[in-house]
Each structure stands twice: as C-alpha cells, then as structure tokens.
Protein backbone atom coordinates (compact mmCIF):
# COMPACT_ATOMS: atom_id res chain seq x y z
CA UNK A 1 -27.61 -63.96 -150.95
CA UNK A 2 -29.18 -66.21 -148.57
CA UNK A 3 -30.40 -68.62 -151.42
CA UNK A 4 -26.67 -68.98 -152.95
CA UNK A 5 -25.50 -69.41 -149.43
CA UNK A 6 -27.45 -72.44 -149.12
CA UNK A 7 -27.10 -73.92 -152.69
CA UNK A 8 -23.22 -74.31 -151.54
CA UNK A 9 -23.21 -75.44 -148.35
CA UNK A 10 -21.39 -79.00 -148.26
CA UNK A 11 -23.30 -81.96 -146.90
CA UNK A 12 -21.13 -82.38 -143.69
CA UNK A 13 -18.51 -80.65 -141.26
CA UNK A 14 -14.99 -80.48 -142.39
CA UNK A 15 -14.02 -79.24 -138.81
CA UNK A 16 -13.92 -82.51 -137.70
CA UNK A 17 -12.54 -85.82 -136.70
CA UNK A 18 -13.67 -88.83 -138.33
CA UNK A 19 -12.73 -92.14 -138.41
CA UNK A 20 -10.71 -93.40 -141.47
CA UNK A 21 -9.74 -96.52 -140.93
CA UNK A 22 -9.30 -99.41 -138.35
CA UNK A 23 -4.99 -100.00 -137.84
CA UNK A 24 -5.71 -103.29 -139.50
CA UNK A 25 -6.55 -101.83 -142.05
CA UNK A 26 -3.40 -100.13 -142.82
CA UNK A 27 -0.60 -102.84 -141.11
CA UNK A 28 1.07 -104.06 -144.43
CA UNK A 29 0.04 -102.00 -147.30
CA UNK A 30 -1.33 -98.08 -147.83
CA UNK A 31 -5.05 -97.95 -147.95
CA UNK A 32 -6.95 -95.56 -150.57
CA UNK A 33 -10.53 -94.07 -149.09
CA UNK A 34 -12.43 -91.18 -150.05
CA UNK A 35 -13.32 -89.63 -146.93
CA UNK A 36 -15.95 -86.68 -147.13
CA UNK A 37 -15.13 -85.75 -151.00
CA UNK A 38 -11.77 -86.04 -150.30
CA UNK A 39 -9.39 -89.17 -151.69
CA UNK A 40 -7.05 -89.98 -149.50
CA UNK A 41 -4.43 -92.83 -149.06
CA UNK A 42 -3.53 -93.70 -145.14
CA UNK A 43 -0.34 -95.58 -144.63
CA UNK A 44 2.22 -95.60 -141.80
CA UNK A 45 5.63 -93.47 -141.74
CA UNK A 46 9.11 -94.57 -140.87
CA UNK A 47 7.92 -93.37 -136.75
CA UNK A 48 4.98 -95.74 -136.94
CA UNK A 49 2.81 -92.99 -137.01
CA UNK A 50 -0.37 -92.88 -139.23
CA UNK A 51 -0.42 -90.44 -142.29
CA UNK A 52 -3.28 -89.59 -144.50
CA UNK A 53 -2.30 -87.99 -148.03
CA UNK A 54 -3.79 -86.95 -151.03
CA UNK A 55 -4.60 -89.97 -153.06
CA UNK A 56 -2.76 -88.31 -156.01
CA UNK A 57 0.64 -88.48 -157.26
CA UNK A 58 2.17 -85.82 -158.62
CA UNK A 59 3.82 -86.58 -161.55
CA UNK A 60 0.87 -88.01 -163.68
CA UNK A 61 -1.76 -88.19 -161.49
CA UNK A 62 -1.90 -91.83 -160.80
CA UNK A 63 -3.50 -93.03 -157.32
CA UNK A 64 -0.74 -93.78 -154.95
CA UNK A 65 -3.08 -96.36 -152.74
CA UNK A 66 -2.10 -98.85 -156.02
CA UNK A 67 1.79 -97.96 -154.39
CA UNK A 68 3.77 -100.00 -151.69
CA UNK A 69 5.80 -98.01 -148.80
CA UNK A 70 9.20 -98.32 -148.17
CA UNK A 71 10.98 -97.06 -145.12
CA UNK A 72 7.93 -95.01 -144.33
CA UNK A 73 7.60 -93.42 -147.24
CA UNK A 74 4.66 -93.68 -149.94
CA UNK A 75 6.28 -95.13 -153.27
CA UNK A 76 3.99 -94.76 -156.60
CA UNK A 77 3.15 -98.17 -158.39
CA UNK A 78 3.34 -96.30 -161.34
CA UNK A 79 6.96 -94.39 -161.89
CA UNK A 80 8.43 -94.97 -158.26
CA UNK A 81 7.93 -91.61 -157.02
CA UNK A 82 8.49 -91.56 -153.33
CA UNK A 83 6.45 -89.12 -151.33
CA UNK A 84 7.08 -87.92 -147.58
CA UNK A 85 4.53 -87.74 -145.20
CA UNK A 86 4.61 -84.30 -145.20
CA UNK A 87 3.45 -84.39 -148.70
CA UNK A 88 6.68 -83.64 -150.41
CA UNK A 89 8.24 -85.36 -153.03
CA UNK A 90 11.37 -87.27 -151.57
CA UNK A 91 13.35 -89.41 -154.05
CA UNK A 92 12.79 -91.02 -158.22
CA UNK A 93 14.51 -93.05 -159.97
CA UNK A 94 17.10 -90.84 -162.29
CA UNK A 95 14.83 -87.31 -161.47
CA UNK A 96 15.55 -84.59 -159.44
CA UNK A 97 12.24 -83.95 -157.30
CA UNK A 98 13.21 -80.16 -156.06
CA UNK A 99 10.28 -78.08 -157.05
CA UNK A 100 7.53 -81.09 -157.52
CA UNK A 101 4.26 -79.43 -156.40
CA UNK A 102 3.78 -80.98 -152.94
CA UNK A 103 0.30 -82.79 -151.94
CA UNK A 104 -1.98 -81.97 -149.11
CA UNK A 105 -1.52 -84.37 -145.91
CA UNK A 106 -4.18 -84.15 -143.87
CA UNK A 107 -4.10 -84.43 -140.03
CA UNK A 108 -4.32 -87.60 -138.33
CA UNK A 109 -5.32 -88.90 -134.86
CA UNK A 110 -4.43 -92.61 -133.32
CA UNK A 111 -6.66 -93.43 -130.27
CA UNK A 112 -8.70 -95.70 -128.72
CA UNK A 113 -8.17 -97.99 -131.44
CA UNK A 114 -9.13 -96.43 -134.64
CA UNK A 115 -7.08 -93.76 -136.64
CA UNK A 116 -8.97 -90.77 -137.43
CA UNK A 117 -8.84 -88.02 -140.02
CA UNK A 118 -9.34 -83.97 -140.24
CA UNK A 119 -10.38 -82.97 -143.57
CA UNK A 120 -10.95 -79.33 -143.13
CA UNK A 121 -8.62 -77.04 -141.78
CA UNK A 122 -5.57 -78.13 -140.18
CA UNK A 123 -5.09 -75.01 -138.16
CA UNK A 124 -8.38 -75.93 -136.57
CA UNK A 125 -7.07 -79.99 -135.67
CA UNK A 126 -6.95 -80.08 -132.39
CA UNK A 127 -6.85 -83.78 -130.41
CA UNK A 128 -9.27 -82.11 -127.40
CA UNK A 129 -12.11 -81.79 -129.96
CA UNK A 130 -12.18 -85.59 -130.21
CA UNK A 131 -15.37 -86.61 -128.38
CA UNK A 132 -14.44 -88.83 -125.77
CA UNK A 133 -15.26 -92.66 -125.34
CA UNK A 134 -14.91 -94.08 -122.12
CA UNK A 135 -15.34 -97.44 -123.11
CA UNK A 136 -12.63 -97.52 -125.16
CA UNK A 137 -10.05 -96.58 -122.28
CA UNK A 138 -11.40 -98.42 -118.96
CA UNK A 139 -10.25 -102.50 -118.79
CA UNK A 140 -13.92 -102.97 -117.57
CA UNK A 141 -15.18 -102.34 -120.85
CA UNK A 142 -14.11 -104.28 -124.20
CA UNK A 143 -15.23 -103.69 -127.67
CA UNK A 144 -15.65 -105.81 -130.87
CA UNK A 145 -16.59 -104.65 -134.11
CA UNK A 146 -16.74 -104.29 -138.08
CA UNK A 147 -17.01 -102.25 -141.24
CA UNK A 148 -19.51 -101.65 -144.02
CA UNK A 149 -19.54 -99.31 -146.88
CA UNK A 150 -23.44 -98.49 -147.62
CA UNK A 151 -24.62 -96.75 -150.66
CA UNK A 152 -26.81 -94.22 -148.89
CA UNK A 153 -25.99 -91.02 -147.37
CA UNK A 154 -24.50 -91.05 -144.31
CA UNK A 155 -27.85 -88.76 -142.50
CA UNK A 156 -29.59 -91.31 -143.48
CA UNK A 157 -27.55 -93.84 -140.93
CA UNK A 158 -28.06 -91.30 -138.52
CA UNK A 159 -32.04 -91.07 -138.70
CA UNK A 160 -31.76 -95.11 -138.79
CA UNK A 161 -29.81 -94.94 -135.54
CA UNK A 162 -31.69 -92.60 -133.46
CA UNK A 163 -35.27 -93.96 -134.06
CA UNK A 164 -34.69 -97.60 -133.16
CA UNK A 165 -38.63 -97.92 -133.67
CA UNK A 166 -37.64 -99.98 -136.62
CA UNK A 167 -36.46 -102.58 -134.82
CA UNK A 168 -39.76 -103.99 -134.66
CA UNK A 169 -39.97 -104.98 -138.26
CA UNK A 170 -36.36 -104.57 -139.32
CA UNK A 171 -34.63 -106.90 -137.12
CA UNK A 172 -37.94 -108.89 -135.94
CA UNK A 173 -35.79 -112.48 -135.54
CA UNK A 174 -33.00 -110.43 -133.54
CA UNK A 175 -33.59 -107.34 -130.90
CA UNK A 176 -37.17 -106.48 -132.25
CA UNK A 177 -40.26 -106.89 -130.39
CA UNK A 178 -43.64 -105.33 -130.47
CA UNK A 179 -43.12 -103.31 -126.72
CA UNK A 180 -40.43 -101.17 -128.74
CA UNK A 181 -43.54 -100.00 -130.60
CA UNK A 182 -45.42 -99.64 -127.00
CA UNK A 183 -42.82 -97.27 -125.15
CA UNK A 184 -43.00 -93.54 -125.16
CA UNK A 185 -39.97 -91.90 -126.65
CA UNK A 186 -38.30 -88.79 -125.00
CA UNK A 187 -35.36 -86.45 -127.05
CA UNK A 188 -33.63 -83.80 -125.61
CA UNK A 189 -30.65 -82.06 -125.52
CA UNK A 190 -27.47 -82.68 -122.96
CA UNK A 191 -24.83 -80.31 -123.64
CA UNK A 192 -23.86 -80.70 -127.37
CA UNK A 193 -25.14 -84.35 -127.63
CA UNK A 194 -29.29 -85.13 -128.85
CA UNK A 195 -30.32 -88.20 -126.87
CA UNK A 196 -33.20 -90.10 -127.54
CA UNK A 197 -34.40 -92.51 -124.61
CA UNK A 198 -36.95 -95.45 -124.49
CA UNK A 199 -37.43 -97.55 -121.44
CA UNK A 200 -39.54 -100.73 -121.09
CA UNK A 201 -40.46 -102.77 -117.97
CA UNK A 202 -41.43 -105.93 -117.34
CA UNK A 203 -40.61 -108.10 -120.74
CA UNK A 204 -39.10 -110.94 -122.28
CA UNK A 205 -35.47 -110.46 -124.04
CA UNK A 206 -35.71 -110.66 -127.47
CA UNK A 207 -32.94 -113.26 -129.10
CA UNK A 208 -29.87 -111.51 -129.28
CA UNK A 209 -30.55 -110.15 -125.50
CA UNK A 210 -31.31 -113.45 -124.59
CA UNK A 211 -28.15 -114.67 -125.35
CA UNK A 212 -26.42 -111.93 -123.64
CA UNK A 213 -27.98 -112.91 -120.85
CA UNK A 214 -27.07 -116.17 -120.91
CA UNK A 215 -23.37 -115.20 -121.64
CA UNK A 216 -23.27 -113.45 -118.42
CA UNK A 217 -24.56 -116.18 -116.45
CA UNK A 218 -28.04 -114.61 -116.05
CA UNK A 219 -31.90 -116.88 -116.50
CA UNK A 220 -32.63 -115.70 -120.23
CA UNK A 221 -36.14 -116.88 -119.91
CA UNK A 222 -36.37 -114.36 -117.00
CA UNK A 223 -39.21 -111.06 -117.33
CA UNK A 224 -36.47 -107.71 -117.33
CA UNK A 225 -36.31 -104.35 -117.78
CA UNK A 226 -34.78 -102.86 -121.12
CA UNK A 227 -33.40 -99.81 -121.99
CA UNK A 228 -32.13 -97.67 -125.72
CA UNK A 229 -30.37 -94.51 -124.95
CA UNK A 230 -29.59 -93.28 -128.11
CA UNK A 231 -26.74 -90.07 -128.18
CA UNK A 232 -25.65 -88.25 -131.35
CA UNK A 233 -22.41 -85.96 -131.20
CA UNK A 234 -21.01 -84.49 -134.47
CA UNK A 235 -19.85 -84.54 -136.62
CA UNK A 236 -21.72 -87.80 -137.14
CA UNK A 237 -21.34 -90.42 -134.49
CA UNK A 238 -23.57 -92.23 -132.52
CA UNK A 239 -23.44 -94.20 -129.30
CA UNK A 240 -26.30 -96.06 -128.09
CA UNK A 241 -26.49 -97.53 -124.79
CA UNK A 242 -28.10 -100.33 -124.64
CA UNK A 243 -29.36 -103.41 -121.97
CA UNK A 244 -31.47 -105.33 -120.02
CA UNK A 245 -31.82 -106.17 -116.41
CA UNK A 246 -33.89 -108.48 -114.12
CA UNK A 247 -37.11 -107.14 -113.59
CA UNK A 248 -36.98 -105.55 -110.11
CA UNK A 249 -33.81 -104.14 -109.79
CA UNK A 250 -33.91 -100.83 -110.89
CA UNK A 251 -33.82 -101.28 -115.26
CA UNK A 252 -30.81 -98.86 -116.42
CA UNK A 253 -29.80 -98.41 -112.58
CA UNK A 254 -29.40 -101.82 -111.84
CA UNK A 255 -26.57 -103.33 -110.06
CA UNK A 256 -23.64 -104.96 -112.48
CA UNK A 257 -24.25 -108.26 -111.48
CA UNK A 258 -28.36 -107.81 -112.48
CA UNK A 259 -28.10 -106.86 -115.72
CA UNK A 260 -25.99 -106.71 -119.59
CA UNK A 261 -25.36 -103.68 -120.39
CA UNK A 262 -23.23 -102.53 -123.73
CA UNK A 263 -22.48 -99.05 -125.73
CA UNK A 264 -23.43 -99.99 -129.85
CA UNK A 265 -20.86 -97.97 -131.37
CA UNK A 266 -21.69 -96.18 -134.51
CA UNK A 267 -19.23 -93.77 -136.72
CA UNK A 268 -20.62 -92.53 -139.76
CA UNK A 269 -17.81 -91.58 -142.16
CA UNK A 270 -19.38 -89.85 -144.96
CA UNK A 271 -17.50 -91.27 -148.54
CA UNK A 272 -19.54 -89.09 -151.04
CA UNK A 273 -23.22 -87.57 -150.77
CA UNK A 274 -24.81 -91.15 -151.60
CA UNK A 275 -22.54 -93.56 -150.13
CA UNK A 276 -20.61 -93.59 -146.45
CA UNK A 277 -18.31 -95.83 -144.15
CA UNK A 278 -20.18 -97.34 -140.95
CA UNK A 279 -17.57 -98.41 -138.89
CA UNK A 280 -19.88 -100.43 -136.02
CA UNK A 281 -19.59 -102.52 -133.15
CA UNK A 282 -20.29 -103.47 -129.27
CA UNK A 283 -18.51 -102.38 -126.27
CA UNK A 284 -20.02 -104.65 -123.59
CA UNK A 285 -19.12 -104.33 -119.47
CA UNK A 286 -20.01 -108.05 -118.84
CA UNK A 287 -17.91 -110.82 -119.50
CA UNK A 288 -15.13 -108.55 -120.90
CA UNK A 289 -12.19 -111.83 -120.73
CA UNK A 290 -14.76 -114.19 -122.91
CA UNK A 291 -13.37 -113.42 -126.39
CA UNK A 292 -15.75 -116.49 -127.91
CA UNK A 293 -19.05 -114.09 -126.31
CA UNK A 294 -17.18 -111.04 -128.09
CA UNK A 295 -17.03 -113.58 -131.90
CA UNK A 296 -20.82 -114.10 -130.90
CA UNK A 297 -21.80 -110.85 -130.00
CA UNK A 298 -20.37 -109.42 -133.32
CA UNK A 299 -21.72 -111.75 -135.46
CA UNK A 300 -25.14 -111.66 -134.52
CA UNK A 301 -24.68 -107.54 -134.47
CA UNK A 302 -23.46 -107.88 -138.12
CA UNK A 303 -26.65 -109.88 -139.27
CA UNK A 304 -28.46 -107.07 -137.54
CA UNK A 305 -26.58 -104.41 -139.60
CA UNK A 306 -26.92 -105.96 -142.75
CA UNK A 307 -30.43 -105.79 -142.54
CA UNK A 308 -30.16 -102.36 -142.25
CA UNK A 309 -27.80 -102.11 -145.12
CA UNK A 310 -30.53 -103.24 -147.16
CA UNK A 311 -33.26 -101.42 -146.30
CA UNK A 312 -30.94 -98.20 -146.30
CA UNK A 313 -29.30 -98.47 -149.98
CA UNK A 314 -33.04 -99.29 -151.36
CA UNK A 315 -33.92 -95.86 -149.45
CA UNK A 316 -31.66 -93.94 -150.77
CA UNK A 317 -32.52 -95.41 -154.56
CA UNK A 318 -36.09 -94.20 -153.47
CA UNK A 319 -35.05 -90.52 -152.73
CA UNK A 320 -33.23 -90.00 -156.16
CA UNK A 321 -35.89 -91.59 -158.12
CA UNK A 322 -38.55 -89.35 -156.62
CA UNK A 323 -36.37 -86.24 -155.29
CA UNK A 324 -39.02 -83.48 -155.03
CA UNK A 325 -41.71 -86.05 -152.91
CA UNK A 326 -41.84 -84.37 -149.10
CA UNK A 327 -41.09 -86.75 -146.19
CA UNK A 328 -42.96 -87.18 -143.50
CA UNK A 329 -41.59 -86.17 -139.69
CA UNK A 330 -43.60 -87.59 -136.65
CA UNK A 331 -42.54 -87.74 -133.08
CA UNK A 332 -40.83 -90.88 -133.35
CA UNK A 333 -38.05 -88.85 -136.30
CA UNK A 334 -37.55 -86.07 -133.17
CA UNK A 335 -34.14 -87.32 -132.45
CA UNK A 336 -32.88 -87.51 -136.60
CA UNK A 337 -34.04 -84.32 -137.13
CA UNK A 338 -32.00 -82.13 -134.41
CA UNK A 339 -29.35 -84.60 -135.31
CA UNK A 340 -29.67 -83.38 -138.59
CA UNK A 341 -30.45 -79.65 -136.93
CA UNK A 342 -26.96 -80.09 -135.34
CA UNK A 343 -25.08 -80.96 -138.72
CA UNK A 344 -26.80 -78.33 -140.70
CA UNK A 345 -25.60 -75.83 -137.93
CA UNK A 346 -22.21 -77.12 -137.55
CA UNK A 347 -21.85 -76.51 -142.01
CA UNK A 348 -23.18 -73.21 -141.81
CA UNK A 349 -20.86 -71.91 -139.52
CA UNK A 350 -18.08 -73.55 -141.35
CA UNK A 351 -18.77 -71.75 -144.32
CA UNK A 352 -19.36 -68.48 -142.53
CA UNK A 353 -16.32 -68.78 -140.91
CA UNK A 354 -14.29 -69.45 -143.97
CA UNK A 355 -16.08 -66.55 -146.08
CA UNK A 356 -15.39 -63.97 -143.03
C-alpha cells in the first residue's frame, strides 16, 4: 500500500497558487502555458478580469491559445467557437452550442502585479492562502524583473536558490567571491518558511554590489558587511534577501542610508517534471524613483540567471542519463532538502486528502 502510494504521488502541490503569467503577458492576445501538467490558455474577460481555461476546445480539440478574444470571450482560430470564461460554450457560426461539454476554468488571482493560477481544487482557492509580499505593496519598495523557461525540474531551481554557495564559481565575474565559501551557513525553520542565512563582515562588494552601491550614492570601493537570507514558502517560491552595508554599522541592521538592501524574487512555476517557468527579479528599497538603476539592476540580474540556466538544464540532462546514481547531501544542501521535505509533505497530504 505504502509503495503504490508513493509511485503516484505528483511532483508538486495542486493546492496552490502559482504564478502564470506577468499582465503583459496577456494585454492583447490569450496566452497558452502548461502550468503543473495542466494546459491552460489565460486571457482577459469582458470585466477585465484574468481567466485561465483549459487549453482545449471542444469541438475538435484544437488549442484555443492559437484563438483571438472578442468582447471577452475566447474565440477558436480554428471553427470560431466562442467560449465563456466560465468554460461554457457561448456562440458558433450557424451551430447551436446547448449541450457542448463545458471546459474546466481554473481559478485565478490578480495581485501585486502578477496573475496567478490554482490548479487543484477550486473549492480549496482561497486569496488568504497567497503568501504575502510586502515589497510588492509599500511605495518604498520597487521591483523589476523577467522570465525564463528552463528545461530542468523546477526542485532543482529550488536547491539552486537556497545554497547560494555556488555563487563562488557560478557567477564568479558578478556577486561571487571566495568569503561566500568562508561563512558558516545556518537553516532553520520560521513558521512555515525554511530560511537559510549567511553573514559576512568586513569585505569588498563583489561587481554587481558594487554598483549598487554606487547607485545609491554610497563609496563602492568601501570594506562592508554582506548578508543572503534565503526563505522558501510553498508551494515553490523563494525570496532571498539580500545586501550590503558599510562596515561598522550593524551589517543586516544597518541604518537605510548605510547600506543596499533588495528582496531577489524567485517563483518557480513547475511546466512539466523536466522543465518549469522562473519568473525572477529585484525588489530594491534604495533609489526606488531611478528607473535607469532598475534597467541596470535587471540586466546584470539576468546575466546572472542565465548562468544558472545553463548549468541547471545540463543538470538535469545528467540526472536522466544516469537516474539510479545517489546524490550527495552535505551541510551546505540543508536548506534544499527541507525545502524539498516541505513539498514532499505538502503532496502527500494532497493525495490523502483527496483519497479520504
């Protein structure tokens, strides 16, 4: 019993919010994305409001994302079958659509700038169970960021992310430096969040901090104290604060006026069990009105990410060639693996749930 149990448990939470899309993404045309299995096709309705369907019409089974919409409803490219956003057939050309088989429309959440998607069950959809980000909501704070779709899966991004040891040798030219190597690592748990700390005194910036420094109007060349906080929270995000300060007055602590501090914002959207959406970016409290810094900031942070795109996607071609070799897990992998602890926990109650 226990072995078929875990033969079919699914690689991630269901229960859950993720995010599905930028509203850029969706301002003049529907967008197709297979989120977590699952294709789906995200457009606006008549209201404004976001909808995520099935990426499936009806009639012969032809994507709708290859569709246009038209007075807020989703019209197939292929026959002109117009769909509702509840998932309902609405209108086609010389048919009468009572008693089309309706499609699945999944529930959908608009805020603090990205529109996010429920794929399990939509009795369980409920807006409080959106972790919340308040960086996204205070006019201190402003945010700048991107997308990549990376051929690896998505537990993979979030071992990267929370052991930032391989900074060192991944992004050497960038935010790498040998005292990342140097400082003890603590994890823990706070609440329902894993956080994995480092702290280091009494350095020189690496490049990108260096400019960051000299963005805010601080000396660059100037010894400081830097900080990685790294904090996963399911179903499979991570936020990672991030900074450095003039030596002397007080590292993470440190007045605002002493320091750059920023939040790198990770969602991990997984697209299938190899391959996942990394929506990333930088919400920085310094020199929120300078929206050349913000250009800078994100692309230097996309260089950095790319690098990990790399290294990631050969990875994962690693693990499938060689699928029964046994990883290693040392101290510095404490924080992916009760990440991964979390996830595994989260799927197994899912399915017990849904069996009982």
């Amino acid at each position: 019993m226990g072995t078929e149990l875990a033969t079919s448990l699914p690689p991630w939470p269901l229960d859950a919010w993720y995010v599905a899309c930028t509203p850029g993404e969706i301002a003049d045309k529907p967008l197709g994305r297979r989120i977590c299995g699952q294709a789906m096709v995200i457009h606006r309705g008549r209201d404004g409001q976001a909808v995520a369907l099935e990426d499936f019409c009806p009639h012969r089974g032809a994507p709708l994302s290859l569709g246009f919409v038209r007075d807020g409803e989703l019209v197939c490219g292929y026959h002109g079958l117009a769909m509702g956003c509840d998932g309902r057939a609405a209108s086609m050309p010389g048919q009468r659509v009572i008693g089309f088989p309706a499609i699945r429309a999944f529930p959908v959440l608009e805020r603090y700038g990205f529109i996010w998607v429920w794929p399990g069950d939509p009795a369980q959809a409920d807006p409080a169970k959106l972790h919340p980000l308040f960086w996204a909501e205070s006019p201190d704070w402003t945010y700048g960021g991107g997308l990549y779709h990376i051929a690896c899966d998505y537990r993979l991004m979030v071992d990267n992310l929370m052991d930032l040891t391989h900074e060192t040798y991944v992004h050497a030219t960038s935010i790498g430096q040998k005292e990342i190597d140097e400082a003890p690592v603590t994890t823990k748990l706070e609440g329902d969040e894993v956080v994995t700390s480092r702290f280091m005194e009494g350095i020189h910036a690496p490049p990108f901090w260096r400019m960051a420094l000299r963005g805010a109007g601080l000396p660059e060349d100037a010894l400081v104290d830097r900080w990685q906080i790294c904090r996963f929270s399911l179903p499979s995000h991570v936020m990672i604060e991030v900074g450095v300060a003039l030596a002397g007055h007080g590292g993470y602590q440190a007045p605002a006026d002493k320091k750059v501090s920023s939040v790198v914002v990770d969602f991990i959207t997984p697209e299938t069990e190899t391959s996942h959406w990394y929506f990333w970016g930088m919400a920085r409290s310094f020199a929120v009105s300078d929206a050349a810094l913000t250009d800078t900031i994100r692309e230097g942070q996309g260089k950095i990410f790319s690098e990990d795109l790399e290294m990631l996607e050969r990875q994962q071609k690693n693990l499938l060639a060689w699928p029964d070799r046994k990883l290693l897990k040392l101290n510095i992998d404490a924080g992916g693996v009760r990440s991964r602890m979390a996830i595994d926990k989260a799927i197994a109650q899912e399915v017990a749930a849904r069996a009982g």
